[in-house]
Structure formats: C-alpha cells, structure tokens
Protein backbone atom coordinates (compact mmCIF):
# COMPACT_ATOMS: atom_id res chain seq x y z
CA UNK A 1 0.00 0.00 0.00
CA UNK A 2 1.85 3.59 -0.78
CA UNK A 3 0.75 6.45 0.88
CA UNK A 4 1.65 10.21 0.06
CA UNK A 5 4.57 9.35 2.90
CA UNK A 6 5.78 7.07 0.62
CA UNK A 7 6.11 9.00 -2.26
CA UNK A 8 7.16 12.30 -0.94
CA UNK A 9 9.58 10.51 0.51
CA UNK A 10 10.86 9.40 -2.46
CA UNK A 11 10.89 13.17 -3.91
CA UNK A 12 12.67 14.56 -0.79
CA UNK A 13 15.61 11.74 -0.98
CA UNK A 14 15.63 12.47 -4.81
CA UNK A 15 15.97 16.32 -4.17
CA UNK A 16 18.78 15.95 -1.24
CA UNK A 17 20.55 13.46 -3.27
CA UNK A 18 20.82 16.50 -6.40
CA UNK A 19 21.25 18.97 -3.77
CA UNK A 20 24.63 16.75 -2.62
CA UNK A 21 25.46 15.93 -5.84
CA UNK A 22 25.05 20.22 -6.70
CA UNK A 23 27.36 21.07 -3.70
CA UNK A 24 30.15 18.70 -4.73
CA UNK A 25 30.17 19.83 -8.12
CA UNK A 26 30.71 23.46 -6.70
CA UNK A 27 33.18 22.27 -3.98
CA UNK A 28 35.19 20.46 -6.86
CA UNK A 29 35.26 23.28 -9.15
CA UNK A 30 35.91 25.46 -6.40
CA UNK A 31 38.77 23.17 -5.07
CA UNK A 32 40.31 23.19 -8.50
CA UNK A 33 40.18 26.73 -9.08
CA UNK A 34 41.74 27.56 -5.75
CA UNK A 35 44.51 24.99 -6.61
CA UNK A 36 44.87 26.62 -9.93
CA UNK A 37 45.17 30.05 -8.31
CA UNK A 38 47.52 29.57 -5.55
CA UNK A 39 49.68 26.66 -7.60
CA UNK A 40 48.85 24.20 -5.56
CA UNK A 41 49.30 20.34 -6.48
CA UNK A 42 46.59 18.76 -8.32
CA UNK A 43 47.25 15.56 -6.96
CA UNK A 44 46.67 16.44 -3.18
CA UNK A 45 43.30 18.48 -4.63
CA UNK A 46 42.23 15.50 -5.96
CA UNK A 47 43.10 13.48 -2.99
CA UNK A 48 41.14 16.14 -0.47
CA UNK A 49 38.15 15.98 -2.86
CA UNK A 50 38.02 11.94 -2.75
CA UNK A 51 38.16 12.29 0.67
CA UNK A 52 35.24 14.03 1.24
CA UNK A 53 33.28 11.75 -0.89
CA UNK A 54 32.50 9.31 1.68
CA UNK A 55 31.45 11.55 4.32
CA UNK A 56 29.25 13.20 1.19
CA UNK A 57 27.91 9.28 0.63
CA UNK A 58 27.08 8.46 4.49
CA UNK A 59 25.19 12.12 5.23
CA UNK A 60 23.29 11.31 2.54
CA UNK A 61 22.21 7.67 2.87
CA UNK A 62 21.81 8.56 6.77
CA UNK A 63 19.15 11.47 5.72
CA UNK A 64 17.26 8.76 3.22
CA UNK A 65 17.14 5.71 5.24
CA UNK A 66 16.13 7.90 8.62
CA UNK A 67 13.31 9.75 6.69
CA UNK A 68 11.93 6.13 4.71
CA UNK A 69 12.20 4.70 8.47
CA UNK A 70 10.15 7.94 9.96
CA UNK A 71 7.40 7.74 7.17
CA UNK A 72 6.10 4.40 8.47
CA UNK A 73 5.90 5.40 11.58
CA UNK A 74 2.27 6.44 12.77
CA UNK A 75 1.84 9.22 14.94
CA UNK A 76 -0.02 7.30 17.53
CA UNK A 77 2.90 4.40 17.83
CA UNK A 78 5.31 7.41 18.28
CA UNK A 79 2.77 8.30 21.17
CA UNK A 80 2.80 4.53 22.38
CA UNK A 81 6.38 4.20 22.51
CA UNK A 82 6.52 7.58 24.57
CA UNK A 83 4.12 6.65 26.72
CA UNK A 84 5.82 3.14 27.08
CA UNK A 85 9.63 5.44 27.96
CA UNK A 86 7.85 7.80 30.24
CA UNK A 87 5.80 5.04 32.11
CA UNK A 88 8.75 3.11 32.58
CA UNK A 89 10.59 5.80 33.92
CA UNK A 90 8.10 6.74 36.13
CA UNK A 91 7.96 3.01 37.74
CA UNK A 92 12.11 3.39 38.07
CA UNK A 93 11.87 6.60 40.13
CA UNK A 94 9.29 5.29 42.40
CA UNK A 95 10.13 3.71 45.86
C-alpha cells in the first residue's frame, strides 16, 4: 500500500541526493580553481576531494534511510512508545 509518505519521501531523498550531488560539483570546481590560483598540487586536490566523498555518501544515505524509516511510523505508535519510555521511567523513580 503507498501512501503520500511514501512518495514524498521518495521526492525529498531524490531532491537531497541533487542537492549533494550540486554542492560537490561546486566544492570540486571550487577546489580546483583555488589549486589553480595559488599553484597548488593537483594531486593532493584531488586526494582532499576523494576524501570528502564518503562523508558526502554516508550524510546522505543517513538522511534517506532515517526519513523512509520515519514515514512508516504512525503518529499514535510514536505516542505509544513515549508513553511506554515515560511510564517506565516513572515506575524506576518510584520507591
């Protein structure tokens, strides 16, 4: 069964996926220019931007898989499972 969760879901990872893949386009141009400029080596450029690739990669998947995780969520099990936290603190606290 998909519900409009479901499918806005899918837009939002879609559009923070092209947003990513927009900022390290501009970070790699940017990179390259500044290397250019101040005659810096290509090779360690290249090396910095690879680096930040899988950091890029994780933030990304994190955001996608958390928000497909949160859309099958009902509100009222997110108010069972608080009520569930809070009750059992409540029975720790008591003598």
């Amino acid at each position: 069964m998909r519900g409009t969760y479901g499918l806005a879901g899918r837009n939002r990872a879609r559009r923070t996926g092209t947003v990513a893949g927009c900022l390290l386009v501009v970070t790699v141009a940017l990179a390259l220019l500044l290397a250019r400029i101040y005659h810096l080596g290509l090779a360690a450029t290249l090396v910095a931007i690879l680096g930040g690739l899988p950091g890029l990669y994780l933030a990304w998947a994190a955001y996608r898989d958390a928000h497909d995780e949160a859309s099958k969520t009902t509100l009222s099990e997110i108010a069972d499972q608080l009520a569930i936290a809070i009750g059992a603190q409540w029975e720790a606290t008591q003598p």
